[in-house]
Protein backbone atom coordinates (compact mmCIF):
# COMPACT_ATOMS: atom_id res chain seq x y z
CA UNK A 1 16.09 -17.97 13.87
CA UNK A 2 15.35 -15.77 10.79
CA UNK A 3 17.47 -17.23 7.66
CA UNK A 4 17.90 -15.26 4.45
CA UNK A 5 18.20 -17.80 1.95
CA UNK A 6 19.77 -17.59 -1.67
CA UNK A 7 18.06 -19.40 -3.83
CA UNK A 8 17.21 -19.29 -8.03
CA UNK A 9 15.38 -22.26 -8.30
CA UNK A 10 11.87 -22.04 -6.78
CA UNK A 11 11.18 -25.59 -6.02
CA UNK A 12 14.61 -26.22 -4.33
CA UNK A 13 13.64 -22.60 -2.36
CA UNK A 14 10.25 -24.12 -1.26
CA UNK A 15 11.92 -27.39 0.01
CA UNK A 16 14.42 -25.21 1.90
CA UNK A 17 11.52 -23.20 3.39
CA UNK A 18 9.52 -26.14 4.59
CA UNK A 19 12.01 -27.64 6.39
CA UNK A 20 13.09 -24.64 7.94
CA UNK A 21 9.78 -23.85 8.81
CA UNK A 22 8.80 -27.19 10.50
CA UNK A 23 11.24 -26.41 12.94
CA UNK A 24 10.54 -23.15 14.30
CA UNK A 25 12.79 -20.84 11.82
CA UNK A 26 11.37 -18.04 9.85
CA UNK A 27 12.84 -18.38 6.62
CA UNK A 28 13.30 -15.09 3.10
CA UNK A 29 14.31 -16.22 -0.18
CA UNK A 30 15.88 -14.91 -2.23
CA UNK A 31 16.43 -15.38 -6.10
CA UNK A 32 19.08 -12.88 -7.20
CA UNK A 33 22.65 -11.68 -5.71
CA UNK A 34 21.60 -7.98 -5.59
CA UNK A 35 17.78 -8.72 -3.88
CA UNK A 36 18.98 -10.85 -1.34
CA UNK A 37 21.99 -8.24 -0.72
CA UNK A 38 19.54 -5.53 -0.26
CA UNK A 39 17.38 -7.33 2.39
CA UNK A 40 20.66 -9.21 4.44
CA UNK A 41 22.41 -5.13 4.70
CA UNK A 42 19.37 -3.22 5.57
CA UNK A 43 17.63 -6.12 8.22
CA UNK A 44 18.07 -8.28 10.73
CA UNK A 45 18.66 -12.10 9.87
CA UNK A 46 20.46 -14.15 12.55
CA UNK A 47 22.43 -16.60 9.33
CA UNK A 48 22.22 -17.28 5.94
CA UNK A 49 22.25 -19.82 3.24
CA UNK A 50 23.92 -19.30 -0.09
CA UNK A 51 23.71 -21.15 -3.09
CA UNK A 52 26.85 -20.81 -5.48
CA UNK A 53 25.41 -20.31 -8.81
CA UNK A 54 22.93 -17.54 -9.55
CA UNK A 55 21.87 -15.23 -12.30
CA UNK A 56 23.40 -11.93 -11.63
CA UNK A 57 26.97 -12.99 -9.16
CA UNK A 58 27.93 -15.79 -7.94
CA UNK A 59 27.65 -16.54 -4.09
CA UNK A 60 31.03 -16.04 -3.62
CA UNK A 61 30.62 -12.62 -4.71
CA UNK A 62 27.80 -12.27 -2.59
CA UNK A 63 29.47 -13.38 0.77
CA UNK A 64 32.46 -11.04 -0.18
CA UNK A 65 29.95 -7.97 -0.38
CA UNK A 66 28.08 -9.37 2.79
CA UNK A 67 31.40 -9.75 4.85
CA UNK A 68 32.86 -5.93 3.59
CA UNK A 69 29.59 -4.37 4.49
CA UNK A 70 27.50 -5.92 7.11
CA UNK A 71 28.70 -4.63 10.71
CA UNK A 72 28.78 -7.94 12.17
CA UNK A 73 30.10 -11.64 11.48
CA UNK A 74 26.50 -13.17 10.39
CA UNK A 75 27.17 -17.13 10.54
CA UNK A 76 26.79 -18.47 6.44
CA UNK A 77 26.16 -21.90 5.11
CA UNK A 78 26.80 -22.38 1.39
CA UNK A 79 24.46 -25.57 0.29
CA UNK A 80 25.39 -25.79 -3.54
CA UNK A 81 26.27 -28.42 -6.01
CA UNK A 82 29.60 -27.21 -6.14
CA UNK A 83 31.10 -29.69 -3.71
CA UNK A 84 34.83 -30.34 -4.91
CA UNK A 85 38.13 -29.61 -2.53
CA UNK A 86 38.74 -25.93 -4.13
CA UNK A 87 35.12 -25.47 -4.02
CA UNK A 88 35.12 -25.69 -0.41
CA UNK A 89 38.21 -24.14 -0.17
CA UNK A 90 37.14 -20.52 -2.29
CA UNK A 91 34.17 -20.63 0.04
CA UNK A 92 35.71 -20.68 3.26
CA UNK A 93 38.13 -18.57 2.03
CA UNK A 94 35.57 -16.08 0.88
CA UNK A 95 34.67 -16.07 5.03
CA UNK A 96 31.60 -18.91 4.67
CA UNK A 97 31.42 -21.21 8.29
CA UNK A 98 30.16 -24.27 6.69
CA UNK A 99 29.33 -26.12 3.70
CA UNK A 100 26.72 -28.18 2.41
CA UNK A 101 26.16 -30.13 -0.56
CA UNK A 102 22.75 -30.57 -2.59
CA UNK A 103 20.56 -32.03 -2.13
CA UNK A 104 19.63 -30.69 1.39
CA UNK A 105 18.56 -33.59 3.72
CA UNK A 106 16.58 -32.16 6.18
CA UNK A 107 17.93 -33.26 9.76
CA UNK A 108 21.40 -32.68 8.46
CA UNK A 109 21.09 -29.32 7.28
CA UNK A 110 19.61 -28.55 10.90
CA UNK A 111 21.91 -29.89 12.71
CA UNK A 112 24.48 -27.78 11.00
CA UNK A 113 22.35 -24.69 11.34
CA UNK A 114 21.90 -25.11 15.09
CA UNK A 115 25.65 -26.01 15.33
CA UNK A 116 26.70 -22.91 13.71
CA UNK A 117 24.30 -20.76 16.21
CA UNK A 118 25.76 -21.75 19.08
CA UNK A 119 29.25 -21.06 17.78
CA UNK A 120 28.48 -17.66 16.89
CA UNK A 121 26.37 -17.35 20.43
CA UNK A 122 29.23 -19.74 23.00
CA UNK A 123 28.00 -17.90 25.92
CA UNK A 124 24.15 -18.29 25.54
CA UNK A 125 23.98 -21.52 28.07
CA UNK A 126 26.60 -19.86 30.77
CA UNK A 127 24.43 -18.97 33.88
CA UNK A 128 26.41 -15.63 34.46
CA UNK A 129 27.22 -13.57 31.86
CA UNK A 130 30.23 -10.75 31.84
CA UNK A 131 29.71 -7.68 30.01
CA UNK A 132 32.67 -5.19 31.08
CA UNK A 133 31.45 -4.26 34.17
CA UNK A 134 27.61 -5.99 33.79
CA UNK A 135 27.03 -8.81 35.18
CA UNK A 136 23.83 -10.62 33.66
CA UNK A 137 22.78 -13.82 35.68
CA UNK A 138 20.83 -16.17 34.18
CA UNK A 139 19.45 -17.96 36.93
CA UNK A 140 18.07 -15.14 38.79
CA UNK A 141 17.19 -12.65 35.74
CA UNK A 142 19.10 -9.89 37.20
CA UNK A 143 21.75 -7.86 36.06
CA UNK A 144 24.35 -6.22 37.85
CA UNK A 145 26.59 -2.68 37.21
CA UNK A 146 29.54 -2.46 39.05
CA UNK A 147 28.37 -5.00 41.50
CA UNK A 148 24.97 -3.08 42.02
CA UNK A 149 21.62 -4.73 41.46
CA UNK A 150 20.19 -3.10 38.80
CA UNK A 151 15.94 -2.38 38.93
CA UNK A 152 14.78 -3.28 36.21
CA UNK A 153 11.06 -5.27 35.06
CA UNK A 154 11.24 -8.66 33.35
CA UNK A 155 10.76 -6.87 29.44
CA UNK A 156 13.96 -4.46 30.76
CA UNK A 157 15.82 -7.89 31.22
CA UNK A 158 15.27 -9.50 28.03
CA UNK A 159 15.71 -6.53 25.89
CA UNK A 160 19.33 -6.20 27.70
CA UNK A 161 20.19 -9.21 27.21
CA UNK A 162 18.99 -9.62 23.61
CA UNK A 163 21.14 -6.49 22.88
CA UNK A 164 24.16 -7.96 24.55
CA UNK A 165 23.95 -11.30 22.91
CA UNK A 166 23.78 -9.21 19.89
CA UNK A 167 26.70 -6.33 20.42
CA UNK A 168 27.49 -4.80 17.28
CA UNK A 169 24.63 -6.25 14.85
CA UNK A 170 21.98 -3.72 13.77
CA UNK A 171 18.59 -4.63 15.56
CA UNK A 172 15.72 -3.54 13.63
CA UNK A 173 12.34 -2.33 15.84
CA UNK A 174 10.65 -5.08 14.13
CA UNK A 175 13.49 -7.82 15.24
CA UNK A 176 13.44 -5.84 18.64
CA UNK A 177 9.31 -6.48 18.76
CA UNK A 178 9.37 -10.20 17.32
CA UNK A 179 12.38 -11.62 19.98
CA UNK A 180 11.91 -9.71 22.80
CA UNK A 181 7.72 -8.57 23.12
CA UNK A 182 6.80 -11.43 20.45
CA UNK A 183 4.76 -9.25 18.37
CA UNK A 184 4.14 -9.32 14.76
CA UNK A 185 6.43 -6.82 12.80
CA UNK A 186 3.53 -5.06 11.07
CA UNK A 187 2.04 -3.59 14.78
CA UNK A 188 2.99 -0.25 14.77
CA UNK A 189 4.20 0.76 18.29
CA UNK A 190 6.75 2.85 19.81
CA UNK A 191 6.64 0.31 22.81
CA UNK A 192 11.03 -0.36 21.36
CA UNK A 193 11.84 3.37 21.79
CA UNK A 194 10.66 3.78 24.74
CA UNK A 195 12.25 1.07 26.08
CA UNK A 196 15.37 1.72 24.74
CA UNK A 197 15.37 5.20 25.78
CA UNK A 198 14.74 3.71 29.59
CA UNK A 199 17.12 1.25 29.24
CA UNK A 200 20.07 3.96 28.08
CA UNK A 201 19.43 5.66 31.97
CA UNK A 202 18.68 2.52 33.95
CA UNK A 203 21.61 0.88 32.97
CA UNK A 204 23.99 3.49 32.29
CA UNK A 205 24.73 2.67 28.73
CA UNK A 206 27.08 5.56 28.07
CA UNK A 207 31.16 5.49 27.39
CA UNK A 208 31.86 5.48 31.64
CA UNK A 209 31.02 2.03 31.73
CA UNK A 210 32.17 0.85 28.19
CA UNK A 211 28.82 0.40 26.49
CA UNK A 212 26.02 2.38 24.53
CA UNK A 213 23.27 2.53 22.22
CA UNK A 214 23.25 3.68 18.61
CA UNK A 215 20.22 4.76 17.10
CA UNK A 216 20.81 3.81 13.34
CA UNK A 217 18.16 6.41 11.60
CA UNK A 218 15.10 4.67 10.20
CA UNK A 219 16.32 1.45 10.93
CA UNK A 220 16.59 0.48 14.37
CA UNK A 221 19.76 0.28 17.15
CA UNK A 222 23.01 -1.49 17.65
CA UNK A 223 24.44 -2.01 21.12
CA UNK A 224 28.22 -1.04 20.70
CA UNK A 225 31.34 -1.36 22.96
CA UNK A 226 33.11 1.91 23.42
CA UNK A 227 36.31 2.75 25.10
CA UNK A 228 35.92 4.11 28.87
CA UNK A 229 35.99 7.70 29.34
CA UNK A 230 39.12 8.48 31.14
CA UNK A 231 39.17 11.50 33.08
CA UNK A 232 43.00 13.30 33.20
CA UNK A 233 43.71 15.54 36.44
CA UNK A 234 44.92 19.32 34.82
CA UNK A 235 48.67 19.77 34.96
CA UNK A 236 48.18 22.42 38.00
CA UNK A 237 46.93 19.90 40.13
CA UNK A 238 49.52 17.09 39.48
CA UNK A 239 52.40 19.80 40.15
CA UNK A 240 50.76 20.81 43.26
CA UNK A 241 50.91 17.27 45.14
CA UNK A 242 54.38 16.13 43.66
């Protein structure tokens, strides 16, 4: 996963990191309300970490702004010192999933991590997937439309699927290249467009079947659900078979 973390103190930061790090995650911090804000609303971070207390807001604050603006329900962990009843309270309140108290111990902070990504994600271990009228199975890495196998290459498959386990959340090219072609974000490659731009006729990504793609400008895409275009008969031709 990549974690944004809020963080002031450096050392407490650098313990967070390591442990993240030893077990796969890829792991920002950040020391102020208004940095980390910046980097959660303009990339692509699958949950974050907030601690309460910091020099410009407080966390709370923070997860208000991050809830208002951010187009999609990113899981959040407070891990603070602040541990008493109302404590928890204001923060799950304020729309945090869990909370954690200092200091972090390792396999416990995990645990709730991974926990919290499969509650945001229940369908990732299904074997057939439902996406209006998609059908994504697991098992065979096909997809269906309307009960019509789909051609499409292995890279086609897990870029659809990545953008339907993701529906609604901005996907930056550089997310799009780490997840799906795992490439380093500082290539430079239009390899994402063009697959996108494929994927948007293959599939039929357009309001007939419920779905399409959003190219946010400068930033990346966002899968979105859309309501079915419904096509009305003209008033002549109802009158003329009544």
């Amino acid at each position: 996963m990549r974690i944004a973390l809020l963080e002031d103190e450096f050392e407490q930061a650098q313990n967070i990191q390591a442990i993240l790090s030893d077990k796969g995650h890829e792991c920002d911090s950040f020391a102020t309300g208004q940095s980390f804000l910046s980097a959660v609303l303009h990339r692509s971070y699958d949950l974050i970490i907030l601690d309460w207390q910091i020099p410009d807001m407080t966390g709370i604050d923070v997860l208000k702004s991050v809830r208002t603006h951010l187009d999609w329900a990113i899981p959040a962990i407070f891990l603070t010192q602040h541990d008493s009843e109302s404590d928890i309270v204001c923060a799950l309140d304020a729309g945090a999933d869990d909370f954690l108290a200092k200091p972090a111990r390792a396999a416990e902070l995990i645990a709730r991590l991974n926990a919290l990504a499969r509650r945001s994600n229940p369908e990732s271990e299904k074997e057939l997937l439902v996406f209006g009228p998609f059908e994504v199975d697991m098992n065979q890495r096909s997809i269906r439309l309307h009960g019509e196998l789909l051609s499409l290459t292995d890279k086609d498959f897990d870029l659809t699927l990545f953008l339907f386990q993701n529906q609604g959340r901005l996907l930056t090219r550089d997310v799009l290249l780490e997840r799906v072609w795992g490439v380093a974000r500082d290539i430079n490659t239009r390899t994402v467009d063009t697959h996108i731009s494929r994927l948007r006729r293959r599939l039929g990504l357009n309001p007939d079947n419920g779905f399409r793609i959003k190219t946010i400008y400068q930033r990346g895409y966002r899968l979105e659900a859309v309501q079915p275009t419904v096509t009305t008969a003209p008033a002549s031709d109802l009158t003329s078979h009544a």
